[in-house]
Protein backbone atom coordinates (compact mmCIF):
# COMPACT_ATOMS: atom_id res chain seq x y z
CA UNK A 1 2.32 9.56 -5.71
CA UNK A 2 2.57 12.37 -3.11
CA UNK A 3 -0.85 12.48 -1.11
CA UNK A 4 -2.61 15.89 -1.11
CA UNK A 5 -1.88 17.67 1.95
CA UNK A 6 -4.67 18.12 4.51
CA UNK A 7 -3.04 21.08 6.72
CA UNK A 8 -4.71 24.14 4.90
CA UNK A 9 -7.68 23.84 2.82
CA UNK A 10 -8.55 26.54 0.16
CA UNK A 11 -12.35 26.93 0.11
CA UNK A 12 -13.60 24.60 -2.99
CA UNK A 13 -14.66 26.24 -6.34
CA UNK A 14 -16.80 25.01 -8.98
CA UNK A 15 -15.19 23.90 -12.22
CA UNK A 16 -16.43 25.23 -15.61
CA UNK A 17 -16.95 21.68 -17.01
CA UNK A 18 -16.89 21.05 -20.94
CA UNK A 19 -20.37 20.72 -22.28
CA UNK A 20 -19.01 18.65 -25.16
CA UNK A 21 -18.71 16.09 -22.96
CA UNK A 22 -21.91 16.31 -20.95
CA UNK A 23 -24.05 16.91 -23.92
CA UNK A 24 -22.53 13.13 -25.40
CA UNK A 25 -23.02 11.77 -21.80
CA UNK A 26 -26.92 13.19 -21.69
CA UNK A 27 -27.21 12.55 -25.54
CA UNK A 28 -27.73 9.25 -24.63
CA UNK A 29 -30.19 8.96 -22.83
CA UNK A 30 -33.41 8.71 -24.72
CA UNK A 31 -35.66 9.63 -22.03
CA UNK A 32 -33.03 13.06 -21.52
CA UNK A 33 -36.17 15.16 -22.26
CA UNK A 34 -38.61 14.16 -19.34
CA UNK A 35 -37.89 15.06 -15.94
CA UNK A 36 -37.16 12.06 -13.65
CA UNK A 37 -34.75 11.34 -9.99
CA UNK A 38 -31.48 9.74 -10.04
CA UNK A 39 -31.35 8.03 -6.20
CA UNK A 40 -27.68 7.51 -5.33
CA UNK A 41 -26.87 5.89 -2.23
CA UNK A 42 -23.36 7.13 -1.09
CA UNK A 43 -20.64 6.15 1.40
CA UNK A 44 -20.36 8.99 4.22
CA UNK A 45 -17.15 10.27 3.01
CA UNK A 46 -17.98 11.05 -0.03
CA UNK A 47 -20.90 13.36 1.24
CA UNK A 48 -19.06 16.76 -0.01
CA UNK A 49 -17.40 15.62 -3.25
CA UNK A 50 -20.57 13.81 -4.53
CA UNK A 51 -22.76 16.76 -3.85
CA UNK A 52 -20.36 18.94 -6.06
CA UNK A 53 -20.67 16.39 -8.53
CA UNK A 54 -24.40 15.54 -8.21
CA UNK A 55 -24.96 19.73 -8.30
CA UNK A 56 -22.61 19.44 -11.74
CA UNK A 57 -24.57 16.64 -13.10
CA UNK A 58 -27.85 18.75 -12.88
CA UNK A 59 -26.82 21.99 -14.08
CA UNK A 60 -25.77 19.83 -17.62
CA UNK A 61 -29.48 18.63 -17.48
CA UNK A 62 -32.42 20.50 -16.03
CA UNK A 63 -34.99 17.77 -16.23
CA UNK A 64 -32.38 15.35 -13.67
CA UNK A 65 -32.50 15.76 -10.25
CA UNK A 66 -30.12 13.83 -7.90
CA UNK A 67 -30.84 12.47 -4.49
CA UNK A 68 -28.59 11.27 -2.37
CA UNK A 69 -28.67 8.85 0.67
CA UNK A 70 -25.16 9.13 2.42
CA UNK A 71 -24.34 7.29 5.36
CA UNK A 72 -22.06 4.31 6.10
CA UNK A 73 -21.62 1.41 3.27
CA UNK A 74 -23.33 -1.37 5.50
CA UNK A 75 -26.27 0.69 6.18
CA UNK A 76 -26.71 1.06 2.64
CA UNK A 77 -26.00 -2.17 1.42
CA UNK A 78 -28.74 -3.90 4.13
CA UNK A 79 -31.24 -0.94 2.88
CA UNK A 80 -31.18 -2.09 -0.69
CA UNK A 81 -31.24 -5.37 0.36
CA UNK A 82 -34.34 -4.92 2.06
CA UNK A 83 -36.27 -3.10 -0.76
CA UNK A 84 -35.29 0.88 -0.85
CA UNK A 85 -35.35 2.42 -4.31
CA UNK A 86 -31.86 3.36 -5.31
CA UNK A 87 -29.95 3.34 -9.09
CA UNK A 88 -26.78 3.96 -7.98
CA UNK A 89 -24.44 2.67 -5.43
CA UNK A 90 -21.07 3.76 -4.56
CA UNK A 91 -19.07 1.85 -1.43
CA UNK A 92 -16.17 2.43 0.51
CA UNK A 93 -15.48 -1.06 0.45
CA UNK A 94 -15.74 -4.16 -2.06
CA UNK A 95 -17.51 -6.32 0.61
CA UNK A 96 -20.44 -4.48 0.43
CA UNK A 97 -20.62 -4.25 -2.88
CA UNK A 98 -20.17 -7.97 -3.24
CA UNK A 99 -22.58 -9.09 -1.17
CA UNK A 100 -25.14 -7.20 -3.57
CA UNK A 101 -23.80 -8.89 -6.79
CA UNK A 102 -23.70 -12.01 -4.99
CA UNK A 103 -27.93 -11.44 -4.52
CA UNK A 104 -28.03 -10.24 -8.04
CA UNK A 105 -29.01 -6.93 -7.25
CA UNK A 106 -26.05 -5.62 -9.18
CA UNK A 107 -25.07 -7.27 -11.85
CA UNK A 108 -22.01 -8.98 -12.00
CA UNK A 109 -18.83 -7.50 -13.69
CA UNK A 110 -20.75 -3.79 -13.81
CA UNK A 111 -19.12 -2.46 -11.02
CA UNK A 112 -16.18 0.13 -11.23
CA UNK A 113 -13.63 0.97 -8.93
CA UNK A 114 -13.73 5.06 -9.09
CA UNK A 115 -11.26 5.95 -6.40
CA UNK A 116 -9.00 5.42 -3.65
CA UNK A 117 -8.33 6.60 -0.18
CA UNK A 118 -6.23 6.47 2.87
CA UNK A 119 -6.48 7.11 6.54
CA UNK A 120 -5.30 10.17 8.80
CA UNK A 121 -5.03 10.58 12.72
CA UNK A 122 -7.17 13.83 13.57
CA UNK A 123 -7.16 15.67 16.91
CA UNK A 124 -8.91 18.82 18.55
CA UNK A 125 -7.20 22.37 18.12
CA UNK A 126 -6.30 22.22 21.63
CA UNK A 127 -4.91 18.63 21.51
CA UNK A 128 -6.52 17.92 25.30
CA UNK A 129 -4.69 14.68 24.83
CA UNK A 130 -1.69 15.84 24.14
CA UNK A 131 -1.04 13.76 21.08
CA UNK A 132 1.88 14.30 19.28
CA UNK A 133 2.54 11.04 17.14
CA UNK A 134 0.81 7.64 16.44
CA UNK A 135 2.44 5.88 18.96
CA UNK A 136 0.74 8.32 21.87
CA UNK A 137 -2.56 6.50 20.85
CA UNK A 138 -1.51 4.07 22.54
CA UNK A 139 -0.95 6.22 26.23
CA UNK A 140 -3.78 5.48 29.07
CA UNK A 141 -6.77 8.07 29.41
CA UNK A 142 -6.96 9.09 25.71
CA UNK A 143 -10.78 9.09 24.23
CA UNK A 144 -10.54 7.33 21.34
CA UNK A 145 -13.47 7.50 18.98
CA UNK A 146 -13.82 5.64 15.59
CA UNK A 147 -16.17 4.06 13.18
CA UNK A 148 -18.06 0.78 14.13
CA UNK A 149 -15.92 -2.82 13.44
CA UNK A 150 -18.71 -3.59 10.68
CA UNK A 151 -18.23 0.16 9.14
CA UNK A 152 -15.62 0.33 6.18
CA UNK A 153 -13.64 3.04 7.86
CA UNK A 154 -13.97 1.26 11.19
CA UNK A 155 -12.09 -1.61 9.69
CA UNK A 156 -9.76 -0.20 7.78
CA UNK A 157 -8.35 1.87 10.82
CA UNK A 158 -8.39 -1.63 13.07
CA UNK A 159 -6.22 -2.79 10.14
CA UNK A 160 -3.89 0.22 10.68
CA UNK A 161 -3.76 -0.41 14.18
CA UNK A 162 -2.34 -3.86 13.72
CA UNK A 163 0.08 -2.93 11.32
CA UNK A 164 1.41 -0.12 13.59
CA UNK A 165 2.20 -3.57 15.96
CA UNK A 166 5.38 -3.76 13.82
CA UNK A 167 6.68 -0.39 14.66
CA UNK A 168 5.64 0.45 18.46
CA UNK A 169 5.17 -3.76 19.57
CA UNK A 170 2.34 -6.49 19.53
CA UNK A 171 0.57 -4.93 22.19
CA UNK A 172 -0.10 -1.35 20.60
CA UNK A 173 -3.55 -2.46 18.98
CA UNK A 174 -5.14 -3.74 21.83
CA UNK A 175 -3.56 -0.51 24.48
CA UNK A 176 -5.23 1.90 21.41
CA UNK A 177 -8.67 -0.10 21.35
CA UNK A 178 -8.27 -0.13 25.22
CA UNK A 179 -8.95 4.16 25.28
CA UNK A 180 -12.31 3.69 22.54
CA UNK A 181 -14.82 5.38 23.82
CA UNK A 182 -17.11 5.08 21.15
CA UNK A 183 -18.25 3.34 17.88
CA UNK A 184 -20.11 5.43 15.14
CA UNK A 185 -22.42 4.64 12.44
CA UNK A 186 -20.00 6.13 9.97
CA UNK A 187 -17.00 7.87 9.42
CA UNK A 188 -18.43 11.17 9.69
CA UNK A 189 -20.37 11.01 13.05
CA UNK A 190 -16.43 9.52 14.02
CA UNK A 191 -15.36 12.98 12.81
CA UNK A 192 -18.17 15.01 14.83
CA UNK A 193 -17.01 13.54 18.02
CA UNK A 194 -13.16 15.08 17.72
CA UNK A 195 -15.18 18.55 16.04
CA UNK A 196 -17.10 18.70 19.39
CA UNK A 197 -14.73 17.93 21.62
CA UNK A 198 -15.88 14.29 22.74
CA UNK A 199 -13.01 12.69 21.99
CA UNK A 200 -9.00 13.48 21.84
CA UNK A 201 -8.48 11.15 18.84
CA UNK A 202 -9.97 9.82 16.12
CA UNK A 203 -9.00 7.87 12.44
CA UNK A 204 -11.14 9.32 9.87
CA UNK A 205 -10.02 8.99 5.88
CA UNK A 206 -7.47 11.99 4.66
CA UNK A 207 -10.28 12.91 2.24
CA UNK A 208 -12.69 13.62 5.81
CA UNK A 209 -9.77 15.01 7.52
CA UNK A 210 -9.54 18.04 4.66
CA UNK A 211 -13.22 18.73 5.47
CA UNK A 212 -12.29 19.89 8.93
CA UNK A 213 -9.04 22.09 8.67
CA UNK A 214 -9.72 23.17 11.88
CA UNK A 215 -8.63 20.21 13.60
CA UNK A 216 -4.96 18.69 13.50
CA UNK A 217 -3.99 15.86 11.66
CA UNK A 218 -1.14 13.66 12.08
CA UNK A 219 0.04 11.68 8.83
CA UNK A 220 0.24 7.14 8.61
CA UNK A 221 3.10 6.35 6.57
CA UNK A 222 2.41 4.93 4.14
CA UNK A 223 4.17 0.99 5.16
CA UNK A 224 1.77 1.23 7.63
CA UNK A 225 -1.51 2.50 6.12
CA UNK A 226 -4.46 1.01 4.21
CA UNK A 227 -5.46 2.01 0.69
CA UNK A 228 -9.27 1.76 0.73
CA UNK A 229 -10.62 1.13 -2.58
CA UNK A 230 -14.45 2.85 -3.68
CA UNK A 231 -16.56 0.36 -6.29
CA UNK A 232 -19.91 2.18 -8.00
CA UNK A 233 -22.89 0.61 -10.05
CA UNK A 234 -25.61 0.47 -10.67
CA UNK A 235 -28.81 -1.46 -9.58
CA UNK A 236 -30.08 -4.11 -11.09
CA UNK A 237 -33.59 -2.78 -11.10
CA UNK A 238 -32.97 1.05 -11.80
CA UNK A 239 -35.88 2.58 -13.56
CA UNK A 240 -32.74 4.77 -14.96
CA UNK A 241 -30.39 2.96 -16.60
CA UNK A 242 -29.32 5.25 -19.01
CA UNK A 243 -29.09 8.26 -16.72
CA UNK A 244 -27.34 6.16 -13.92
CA UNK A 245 -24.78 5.27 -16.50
CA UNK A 246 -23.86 8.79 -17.31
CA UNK A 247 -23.35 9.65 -13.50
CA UNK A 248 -21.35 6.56 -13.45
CA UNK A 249 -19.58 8.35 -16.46
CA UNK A 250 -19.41 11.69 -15.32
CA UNK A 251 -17.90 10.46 -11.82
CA UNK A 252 -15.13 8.63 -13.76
CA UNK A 253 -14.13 11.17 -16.23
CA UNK A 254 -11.57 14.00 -15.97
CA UNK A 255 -13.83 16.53 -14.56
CA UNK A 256 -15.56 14.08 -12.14
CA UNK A 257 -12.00 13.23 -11.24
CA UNK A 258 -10.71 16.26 -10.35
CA UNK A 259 -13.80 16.91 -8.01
CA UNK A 260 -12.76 13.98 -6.15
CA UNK A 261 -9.07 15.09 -5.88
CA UNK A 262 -9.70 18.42 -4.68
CA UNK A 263 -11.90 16.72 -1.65
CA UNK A 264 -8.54 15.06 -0.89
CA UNK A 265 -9.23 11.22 -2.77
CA UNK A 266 -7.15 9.77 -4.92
CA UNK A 267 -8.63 9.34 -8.68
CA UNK A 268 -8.14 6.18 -10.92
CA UNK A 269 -7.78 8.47 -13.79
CA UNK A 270 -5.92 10.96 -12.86
C-alpha cells in the first residue's frame, strides 16, 4: 500500500457522517438519554485525529461528552494503574496494553487493534544541520531529539536505527544516539523541539510529521522501518460500558477510519 504523502497537507474538513449508523451505535445504549463523560486516555499522536473523532462522536449525541487525556502510552498505562478514572484506552504499543490485561484492568481478548503507523525523519525549514538523507544522522554535531527509550515512539525509532545498521554499517546506531540531545515524554514534545528550533533532527510517526507541514521530512523505506501497531479497549471498571463500546465502534468503522487516514495513519479497515 502506498503511504499517504506528508509533503503538503490540505487543511482537514469535517465529514458529513451517516446518522444511520450513529443512531444504531447510540441506540444501544440504554442510558443514551442521560447526560454522562466518556474519559479516553489517548496516545500523543493521536491527539488531532481523536479530537475530530471525539467532536464527531458528540455531535451524534448531545447528552455525551468526551474527555481526553493524551500523552505518551506509558504515562497512561502507570496512571490507570494507579487509580485514574478512564473507560477507554487506546496505545501506541501492545506492551502497554498488555501489562493492563495482565492486572485485569482490561479484560482479556477485548482489545482491538484500530490502526497502524510508521516513522518519518523531520527537520527544520532551514535544515541548520544540513540533513539531506538518513545516513547524515549519523554526521558529528547534529542535535538529535527523540522520544524517551520507555516511550512507544522512542522505541520504535531505536528499532529503526538498528535496522539502518544493515545499510550505512554496525556502527550507525550508536554515531546517531551519539548527537541525542534530548529524551521527551512523548512523541509530540519530540516534535516541538524540531518546530522550535532545538534540535536539527528528530523521528516522529508519518501521521505527526503531516501535523507540521512546515517542517521537512525525509521518507524510511520501508525494509528498514517499523510498523507500529495501535490496540483500544476498554476498562474493566468503566461506569460506561455501553457508550465506550460505541466509541470503540465508531473509531473502527468507515467513517472513524477515514478520520484516521486523513491524519496520515493507516486504517485496519480501509
Amino acid at each position: 500500500m502506498n503511504r499517504p504523502r506528508f509533503c503538503i497537507i490540505k487543511p482537514v474538513k469535517k465529514i458529513s457522517l451517516p446518522f444511520i449508523f450513529l443512531a444504531l451505535l447510540f441506540g444501544a445504549c440504554q442510558s443514551a438519554s442521560q447526560p454522562r463523560t466518556l474519559t479516553v486516555y489517548a496516545a500523543a499522536s493521536l491527539t488531532d485525529a481523536f479530537t475530530e473523532i471525539g467532536a464527531a462522536f458528540e455531535a451524534a449525541d448531545p447528552n455525551v461528552t468526551v474527555a481526553f487525556n493524551f500523552g505518551g502510552s506509558q504515562n497512561l498505562r502507570t496512571q490507570i494503574e494507579q487509580g485514574a478514572p478512564a473507560d477507554i484506552f487506546a496505545s501506541a504499543n501492545l506492551k502497554e496494553m498488555d501489562a493492563l490485561i495482565a492486572q485485569s484492568l482490561i479484560a482479556d481478548g477485548v482489545s482491538q487493534i484500530f490502526l497502524t503507523n510508521q516513522l518519518a525523519v523531520t527537520l527544520p525549514q532551514n535544515n541548520p544541520g544540513n540533513i539531506v538523507s538518513l545516513e547524515d544522522l549519523g554526521k558529528p554535531g547534529i542535535k538529535l531529539v527523540l522520544a524517551a527509550e520507555e516511550v512507544p515512539a522512542g522505541k520504535y525509532a531505536r528499532q529503526v536505527l538498528e535496522n539502518l545498521n544493515e545499510q550505512f554499517g554496525a556502527d550507525f546506531s550508536g554515531r546517531v544516539l551519539a548527537n541525542l540531545v534530548s529524551n521527551e515524554d512523548n512523541i509530540r514534545q519530540a516534535l516541538a523541539k524540531v518546530q522550535l528550533g532545538e534540535a536539527d533532527a528528530s523521528i516522529v510517526y508519518v501521521s505527526d510529521a503531516m501535523t507540521a507541514p512546515e517542517l521537512k521530512a525525509i521518507e524510511i523505506p520501508a525494509g528498514f522501518n517499523v510498523t507500529a501497531e495501535y490496540p483500544i479497549a476498554s476498562l474493566a471498571n468503566s461506569t460506561n460500558a455501553e457508550t465506550a463500546q460505541a466509541f470503540i465502534d465508531f473509531v473502527l468503522s468507515p467513517e472513524g477510519q477515514t478520520i484516521l487516514e486523513r491524519w496520515g495513519f493507516t486504517p485496519v479497515n480501509p
